[in-house]
C-alpha atoms as a PDB file:
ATOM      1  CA  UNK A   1      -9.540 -29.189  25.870  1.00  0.00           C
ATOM      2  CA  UNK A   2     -10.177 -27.479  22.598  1.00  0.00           C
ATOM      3  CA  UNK A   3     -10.587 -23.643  22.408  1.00  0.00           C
ATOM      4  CA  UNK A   4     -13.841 -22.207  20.941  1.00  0.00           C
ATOM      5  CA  UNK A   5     -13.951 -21.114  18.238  1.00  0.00           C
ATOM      6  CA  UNK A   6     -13.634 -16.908  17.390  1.00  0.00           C
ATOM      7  CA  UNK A   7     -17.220 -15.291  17.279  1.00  0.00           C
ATOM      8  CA  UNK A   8     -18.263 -14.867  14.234  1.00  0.00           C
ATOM      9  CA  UNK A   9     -19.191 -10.766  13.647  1.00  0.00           C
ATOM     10  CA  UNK A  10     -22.906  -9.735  12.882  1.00  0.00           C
ATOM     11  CA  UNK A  11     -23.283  -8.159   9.379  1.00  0.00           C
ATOM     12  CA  UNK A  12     -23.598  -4.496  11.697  1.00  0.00           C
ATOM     13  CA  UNK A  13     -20.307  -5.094  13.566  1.00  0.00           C
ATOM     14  CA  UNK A  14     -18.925  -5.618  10.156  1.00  0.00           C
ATOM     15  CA  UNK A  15     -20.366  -2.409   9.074  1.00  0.00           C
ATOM     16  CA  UNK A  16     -19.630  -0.607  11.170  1.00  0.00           C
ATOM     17  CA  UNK A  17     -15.561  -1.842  11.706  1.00  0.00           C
ATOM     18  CA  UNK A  18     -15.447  -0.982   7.838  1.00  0.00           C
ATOM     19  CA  UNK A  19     -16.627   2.213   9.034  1.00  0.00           C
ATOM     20  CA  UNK A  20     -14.078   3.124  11.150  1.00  0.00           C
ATOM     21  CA  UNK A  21     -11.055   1.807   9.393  1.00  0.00           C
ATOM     22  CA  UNK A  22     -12.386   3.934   6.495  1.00  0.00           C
ATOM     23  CA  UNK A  23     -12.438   7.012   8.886  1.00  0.00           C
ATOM     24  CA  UNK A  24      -9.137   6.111   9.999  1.00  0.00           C
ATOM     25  CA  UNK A  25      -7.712   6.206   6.475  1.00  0.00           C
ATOM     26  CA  UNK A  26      -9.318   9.059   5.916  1.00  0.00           C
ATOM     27  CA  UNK A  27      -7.640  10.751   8.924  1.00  0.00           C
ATOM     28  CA  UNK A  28      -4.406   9.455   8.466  1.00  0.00           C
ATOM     29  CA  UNK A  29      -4.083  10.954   4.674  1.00  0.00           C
ATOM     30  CA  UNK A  30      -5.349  14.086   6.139  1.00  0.00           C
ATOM     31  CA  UNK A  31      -3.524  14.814   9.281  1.00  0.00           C
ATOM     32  CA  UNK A  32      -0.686  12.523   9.336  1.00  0.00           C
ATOM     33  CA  UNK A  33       0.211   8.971  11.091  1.00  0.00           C
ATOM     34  CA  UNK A  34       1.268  11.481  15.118  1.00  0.00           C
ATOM     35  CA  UNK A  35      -1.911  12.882  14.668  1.00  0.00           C
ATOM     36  CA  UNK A  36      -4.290  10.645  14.463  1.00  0.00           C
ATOM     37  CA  UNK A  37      -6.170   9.978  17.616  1.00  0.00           C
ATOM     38  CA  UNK A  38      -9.699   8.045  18.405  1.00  0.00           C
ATOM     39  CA  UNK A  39     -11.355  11.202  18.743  1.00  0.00           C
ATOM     40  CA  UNK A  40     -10.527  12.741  15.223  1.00  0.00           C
ATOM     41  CA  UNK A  41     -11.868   9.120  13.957  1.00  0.00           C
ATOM     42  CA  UNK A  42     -14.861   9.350  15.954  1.00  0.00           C
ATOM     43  CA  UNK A  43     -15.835  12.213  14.463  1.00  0.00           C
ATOM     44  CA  UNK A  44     -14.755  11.601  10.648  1.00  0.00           C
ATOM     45  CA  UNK A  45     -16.860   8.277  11.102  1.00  0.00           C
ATOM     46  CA  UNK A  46     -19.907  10.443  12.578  1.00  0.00           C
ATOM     47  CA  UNK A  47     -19.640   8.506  15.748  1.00  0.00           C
ATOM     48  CA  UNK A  48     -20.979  10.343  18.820  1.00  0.00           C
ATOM     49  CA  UNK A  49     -18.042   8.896  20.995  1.00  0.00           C
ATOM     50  CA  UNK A  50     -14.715   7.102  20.700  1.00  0.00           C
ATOM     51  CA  UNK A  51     -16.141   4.010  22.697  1.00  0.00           C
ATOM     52  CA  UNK A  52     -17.718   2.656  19.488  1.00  0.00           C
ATOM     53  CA  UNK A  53     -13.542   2.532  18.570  1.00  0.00           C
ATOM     54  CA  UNK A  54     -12.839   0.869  21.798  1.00  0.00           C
ATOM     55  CA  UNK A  55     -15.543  -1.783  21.433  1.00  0.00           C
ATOM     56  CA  UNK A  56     -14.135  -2.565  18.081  1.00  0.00           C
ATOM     57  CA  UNK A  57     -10.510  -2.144  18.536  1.00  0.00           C
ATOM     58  CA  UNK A  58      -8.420  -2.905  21.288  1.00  0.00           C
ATOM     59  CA  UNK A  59      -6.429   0.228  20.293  1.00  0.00           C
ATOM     60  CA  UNK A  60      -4.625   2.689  18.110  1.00  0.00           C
ATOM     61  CA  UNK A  61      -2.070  -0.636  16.900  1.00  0.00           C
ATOM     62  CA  UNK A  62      -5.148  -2.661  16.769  1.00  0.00           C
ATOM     63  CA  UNK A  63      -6.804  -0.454  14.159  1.00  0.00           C
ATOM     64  CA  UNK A  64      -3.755   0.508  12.412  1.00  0.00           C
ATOM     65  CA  UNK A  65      -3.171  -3.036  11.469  1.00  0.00           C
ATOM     66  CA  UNK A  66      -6.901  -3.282   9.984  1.00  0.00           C
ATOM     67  CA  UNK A  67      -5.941  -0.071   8.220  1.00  0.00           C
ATOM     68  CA  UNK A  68      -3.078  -1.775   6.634  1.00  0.00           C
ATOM     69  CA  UNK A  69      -5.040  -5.060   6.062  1.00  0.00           C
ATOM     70  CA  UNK A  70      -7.387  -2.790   3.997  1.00  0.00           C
ATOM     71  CA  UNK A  71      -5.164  -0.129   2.117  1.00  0.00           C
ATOM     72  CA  UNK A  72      -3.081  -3.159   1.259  1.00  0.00           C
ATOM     73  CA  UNK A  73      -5.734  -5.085  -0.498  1.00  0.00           C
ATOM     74  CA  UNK A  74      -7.141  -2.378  -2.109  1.00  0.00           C
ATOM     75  CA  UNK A  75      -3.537  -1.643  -3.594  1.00  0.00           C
ATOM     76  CA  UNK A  76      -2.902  -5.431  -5.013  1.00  0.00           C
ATOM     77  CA  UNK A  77      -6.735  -5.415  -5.934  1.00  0.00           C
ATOM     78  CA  UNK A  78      -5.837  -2.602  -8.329  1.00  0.00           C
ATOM     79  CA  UNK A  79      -2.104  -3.907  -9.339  1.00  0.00           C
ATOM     80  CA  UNK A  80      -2.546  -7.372  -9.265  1.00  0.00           C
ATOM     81  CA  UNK A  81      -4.740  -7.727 -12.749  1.00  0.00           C
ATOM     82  CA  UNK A  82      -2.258  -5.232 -14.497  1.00  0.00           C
ATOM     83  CA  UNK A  83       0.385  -7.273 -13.738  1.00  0.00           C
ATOM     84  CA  UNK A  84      -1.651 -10.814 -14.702  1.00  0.00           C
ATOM     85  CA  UNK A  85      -2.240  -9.270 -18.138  1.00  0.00           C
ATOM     86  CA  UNK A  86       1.013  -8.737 -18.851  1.00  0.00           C
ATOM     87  CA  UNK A  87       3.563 -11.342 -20.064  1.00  0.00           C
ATOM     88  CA  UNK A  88       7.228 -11.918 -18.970  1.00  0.00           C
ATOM     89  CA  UNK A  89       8.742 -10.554 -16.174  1.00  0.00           C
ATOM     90  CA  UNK A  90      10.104  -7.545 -18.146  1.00  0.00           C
ATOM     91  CA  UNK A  91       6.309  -6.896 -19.238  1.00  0.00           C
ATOM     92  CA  UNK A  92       4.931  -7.612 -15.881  1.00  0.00           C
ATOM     93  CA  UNK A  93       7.629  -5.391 -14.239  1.00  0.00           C
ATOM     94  CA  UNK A  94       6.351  -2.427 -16.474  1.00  0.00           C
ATOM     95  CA  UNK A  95       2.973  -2.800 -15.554  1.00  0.00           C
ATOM     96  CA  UNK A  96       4.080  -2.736 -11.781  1.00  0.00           C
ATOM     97  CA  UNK A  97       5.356   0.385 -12.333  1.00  0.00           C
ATOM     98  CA  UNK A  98       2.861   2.211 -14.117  1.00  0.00           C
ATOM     99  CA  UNK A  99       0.354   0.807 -11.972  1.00  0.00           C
ATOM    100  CA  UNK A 100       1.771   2.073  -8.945  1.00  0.00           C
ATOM    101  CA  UNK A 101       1.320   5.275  -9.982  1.00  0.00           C
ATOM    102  CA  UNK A 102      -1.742   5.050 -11.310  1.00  0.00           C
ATOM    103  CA  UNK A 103      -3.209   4.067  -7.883  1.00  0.00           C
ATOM    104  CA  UNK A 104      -1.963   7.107  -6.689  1.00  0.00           C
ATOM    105  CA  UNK A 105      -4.847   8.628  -8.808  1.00  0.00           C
ATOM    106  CA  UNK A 106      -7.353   6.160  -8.352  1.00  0.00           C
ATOM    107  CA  UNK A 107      -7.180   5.663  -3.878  1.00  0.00           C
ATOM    108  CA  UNK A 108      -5.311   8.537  -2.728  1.00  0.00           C
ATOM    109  CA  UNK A 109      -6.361   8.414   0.972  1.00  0.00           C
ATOM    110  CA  UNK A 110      -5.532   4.585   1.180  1.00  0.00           C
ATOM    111  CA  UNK A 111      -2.291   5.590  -0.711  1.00  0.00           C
ATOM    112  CA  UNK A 112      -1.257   8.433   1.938  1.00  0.00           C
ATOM    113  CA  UNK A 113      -2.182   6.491   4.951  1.00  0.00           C
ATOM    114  CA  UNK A 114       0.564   3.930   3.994  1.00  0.00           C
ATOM    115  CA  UNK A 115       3.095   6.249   3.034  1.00  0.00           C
ATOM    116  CA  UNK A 116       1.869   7.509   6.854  1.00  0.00           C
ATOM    117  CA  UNK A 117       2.159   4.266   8.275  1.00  0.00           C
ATOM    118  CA  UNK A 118       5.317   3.008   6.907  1.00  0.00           C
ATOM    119  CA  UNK A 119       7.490   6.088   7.478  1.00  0.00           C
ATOM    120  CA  UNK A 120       5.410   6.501  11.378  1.00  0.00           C
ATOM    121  CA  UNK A 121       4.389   3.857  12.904  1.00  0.00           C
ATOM    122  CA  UNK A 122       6.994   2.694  16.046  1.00  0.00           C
ATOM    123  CA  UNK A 123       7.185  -0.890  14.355  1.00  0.00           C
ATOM    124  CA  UNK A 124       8.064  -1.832  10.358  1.00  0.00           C
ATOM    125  CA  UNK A 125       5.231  -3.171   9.660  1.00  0.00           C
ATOM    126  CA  UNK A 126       5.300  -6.432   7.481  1.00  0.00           C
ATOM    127  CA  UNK A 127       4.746  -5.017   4.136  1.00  0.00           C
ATOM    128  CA  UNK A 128       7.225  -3.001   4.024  1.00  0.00           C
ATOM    129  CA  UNK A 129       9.502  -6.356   4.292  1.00  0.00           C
ATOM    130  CA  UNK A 130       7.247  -8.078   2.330  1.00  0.00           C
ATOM    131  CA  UNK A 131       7.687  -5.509  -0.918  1.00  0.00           C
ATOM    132  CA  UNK A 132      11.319  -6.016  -0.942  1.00  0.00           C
ATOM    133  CA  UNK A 133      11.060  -9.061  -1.478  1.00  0.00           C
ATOM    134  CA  UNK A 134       8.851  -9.372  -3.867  1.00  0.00           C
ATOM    135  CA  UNK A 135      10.858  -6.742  -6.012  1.00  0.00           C
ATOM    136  CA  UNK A 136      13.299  -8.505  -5.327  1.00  0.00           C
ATOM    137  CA  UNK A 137      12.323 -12.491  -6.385  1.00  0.00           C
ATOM    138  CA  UNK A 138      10.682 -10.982  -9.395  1.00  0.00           C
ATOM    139  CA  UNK A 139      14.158  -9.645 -10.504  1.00  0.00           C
ATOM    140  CA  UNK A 140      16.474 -12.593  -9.443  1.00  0.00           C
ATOM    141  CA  UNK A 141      13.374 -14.774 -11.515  1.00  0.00           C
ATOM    142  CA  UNK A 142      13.893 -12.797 -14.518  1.00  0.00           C
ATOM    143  CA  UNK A 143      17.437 -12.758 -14.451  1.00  0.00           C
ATOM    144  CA  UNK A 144      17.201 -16.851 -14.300  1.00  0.00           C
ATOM    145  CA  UNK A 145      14.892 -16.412 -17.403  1.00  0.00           C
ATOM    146  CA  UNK A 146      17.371 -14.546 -19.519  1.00  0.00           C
ATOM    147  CA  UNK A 147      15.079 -10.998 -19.417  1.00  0.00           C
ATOM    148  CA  UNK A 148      17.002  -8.890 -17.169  1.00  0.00           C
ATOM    149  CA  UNK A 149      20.651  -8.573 -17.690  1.00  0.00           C
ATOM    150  CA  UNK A 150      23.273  -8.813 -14.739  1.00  0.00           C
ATOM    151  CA  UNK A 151      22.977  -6.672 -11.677  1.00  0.00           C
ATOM    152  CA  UNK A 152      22.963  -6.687  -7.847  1.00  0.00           C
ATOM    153  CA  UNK A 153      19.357  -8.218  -7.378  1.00  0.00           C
ATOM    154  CA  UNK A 154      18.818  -6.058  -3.629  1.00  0.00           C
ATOM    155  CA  UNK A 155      20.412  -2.634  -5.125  1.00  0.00           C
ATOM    156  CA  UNK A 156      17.683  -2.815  -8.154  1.00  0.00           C
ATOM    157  CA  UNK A 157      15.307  -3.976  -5.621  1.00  0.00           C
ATOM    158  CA  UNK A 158      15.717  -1.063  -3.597  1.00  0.00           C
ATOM    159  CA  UNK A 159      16.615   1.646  -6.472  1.00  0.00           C
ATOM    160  CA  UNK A 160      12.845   0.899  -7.592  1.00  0.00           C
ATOM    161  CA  UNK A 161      11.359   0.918  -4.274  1.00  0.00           C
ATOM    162  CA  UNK A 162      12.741   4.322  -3.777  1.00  0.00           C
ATOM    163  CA  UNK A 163      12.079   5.743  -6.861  1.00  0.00           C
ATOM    164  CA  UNK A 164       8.142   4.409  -6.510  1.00  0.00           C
ATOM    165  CA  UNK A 165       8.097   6.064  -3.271  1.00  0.00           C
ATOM    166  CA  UNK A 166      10.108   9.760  -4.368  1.00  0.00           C
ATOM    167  CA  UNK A 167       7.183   9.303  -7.424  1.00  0.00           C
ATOM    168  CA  UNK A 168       3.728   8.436  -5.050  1.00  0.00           C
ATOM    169  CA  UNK A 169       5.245  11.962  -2.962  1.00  0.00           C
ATOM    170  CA  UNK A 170       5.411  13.502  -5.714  1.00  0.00           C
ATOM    171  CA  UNK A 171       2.303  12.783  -7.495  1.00  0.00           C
ATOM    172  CA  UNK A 172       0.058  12.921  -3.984  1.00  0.00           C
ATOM    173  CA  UNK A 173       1.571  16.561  -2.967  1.00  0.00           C
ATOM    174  CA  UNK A 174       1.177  17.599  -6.864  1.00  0.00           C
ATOM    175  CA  UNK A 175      -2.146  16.394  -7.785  1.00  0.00           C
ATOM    176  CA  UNK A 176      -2.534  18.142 -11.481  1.00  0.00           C
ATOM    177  CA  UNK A 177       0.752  15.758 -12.555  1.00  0.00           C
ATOM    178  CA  UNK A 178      -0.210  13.198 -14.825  1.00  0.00           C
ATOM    179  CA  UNK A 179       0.043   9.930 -13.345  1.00  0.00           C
ATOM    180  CA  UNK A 180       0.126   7.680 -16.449  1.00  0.00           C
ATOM    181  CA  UNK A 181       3.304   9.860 -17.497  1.00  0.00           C
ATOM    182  CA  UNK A 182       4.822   9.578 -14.428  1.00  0.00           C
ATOM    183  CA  UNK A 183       4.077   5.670 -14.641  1.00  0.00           C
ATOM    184  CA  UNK A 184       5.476   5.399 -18.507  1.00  0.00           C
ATOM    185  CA  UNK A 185       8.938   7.304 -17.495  1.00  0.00           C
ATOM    186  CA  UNK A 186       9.565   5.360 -14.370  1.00  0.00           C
ATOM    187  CA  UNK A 187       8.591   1.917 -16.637  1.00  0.00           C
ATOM    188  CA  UNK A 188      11.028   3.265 -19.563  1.00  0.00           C
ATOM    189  CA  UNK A 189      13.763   4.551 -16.942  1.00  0.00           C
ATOM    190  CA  UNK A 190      13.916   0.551 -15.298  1.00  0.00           C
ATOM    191  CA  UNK A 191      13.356  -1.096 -17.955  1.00  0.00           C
ATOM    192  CA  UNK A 192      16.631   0.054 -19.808  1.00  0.00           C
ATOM    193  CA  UNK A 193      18.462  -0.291 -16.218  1.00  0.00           C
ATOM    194  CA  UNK A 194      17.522  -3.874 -16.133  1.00  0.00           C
ATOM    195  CA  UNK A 195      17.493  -5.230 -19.740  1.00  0.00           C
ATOM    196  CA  UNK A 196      20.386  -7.675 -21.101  1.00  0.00           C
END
């Protein structure tokens, strides 16, 4: 017996889900990952009850997962042609970098929710995993290719992660910093770390 297939969502349930995840981002950056409830997103979405959440969301791990699904595209929507237009993995690594922090600028609410989310939520969720290893592959690729020089692939991987991250703070708590400085420095600072 074959299972039928999911229902497919009107264009208004679709509206109105996007909606409420963007509510929920927009709570999230404001008042933190502990504090964010259904009725704070109610009421940042302009609904007149938290039902409309319910109907849409199973609940709060439901939603948080769309909120990921979203801030998480948005981020490797804005990355991901940087990094295409550069060449070499010592080219592509810089524009990684300075891209990062230039997102910081250009989504901040999607940017604070995951900083939220990945240092809050009761579970790791998957991207967190999933950006060490691509830190990581890119460097152990590179290294194959003769442009980084010889180092512990999963230190690096991790020194950049956490440097990215002790940058994002910075740049979301101080917002007159410039970004594309912040971006260059980081670039310059692992790209003599990891050169032959």
């Amino acid at each position: 017996m074959r299972a039928n297939p999911p229902k497919r969502r009107t264009f208004t349930e679709s509206a109105r889900r996007a909606q409420i995840v963007a509510a929920a981002i927009a709570v999230i950056a404001e008042h933190g990952y502990a504090a964010t409830s259904f009725t704070r997103i109610a009421k940042q979405a302009g609904l007149s009850s938290t039902g409309m959440i319910s109907y849409h969301f199973a609940n709060k791990d439901d939603l948080i997962r769309e909120v990921l699904t979203e801030a998480t595209t948005v981020a490797y929507d804005f990355v991901s042609p940087r990094m295409e237009a550069a060449t070499g993995y010592r080219a592509k690594l810089r524009a990684r970098l300075e891209s990062n922090m230039e997102l910081v600028r250009a989504h901040p609410g999607h940017v604070r929710a995951l900083m939220e989310i990945a240092r809050n939520a009761p579970t790791t969720p998957d991207f967190v995993d999933a950006r060490f290893g691509l830190f990581a592959g890119h460097l152990r690729a590179g290294q194959e290719a003769g442009e980084f020089g010889r180092f512990n692939v999963d230190a690096m991987a991790v020194s950049i992660i956490g440097a990215i991250d002790a940058m994002v703070i910075g740049l979301v708590h101080y917002p007159e910093v410039d970004a594309t400085e912040f971006g260059r420095e980081l670039a310059d600072t692992f790209d003599r770390a990891t050169r032959p």
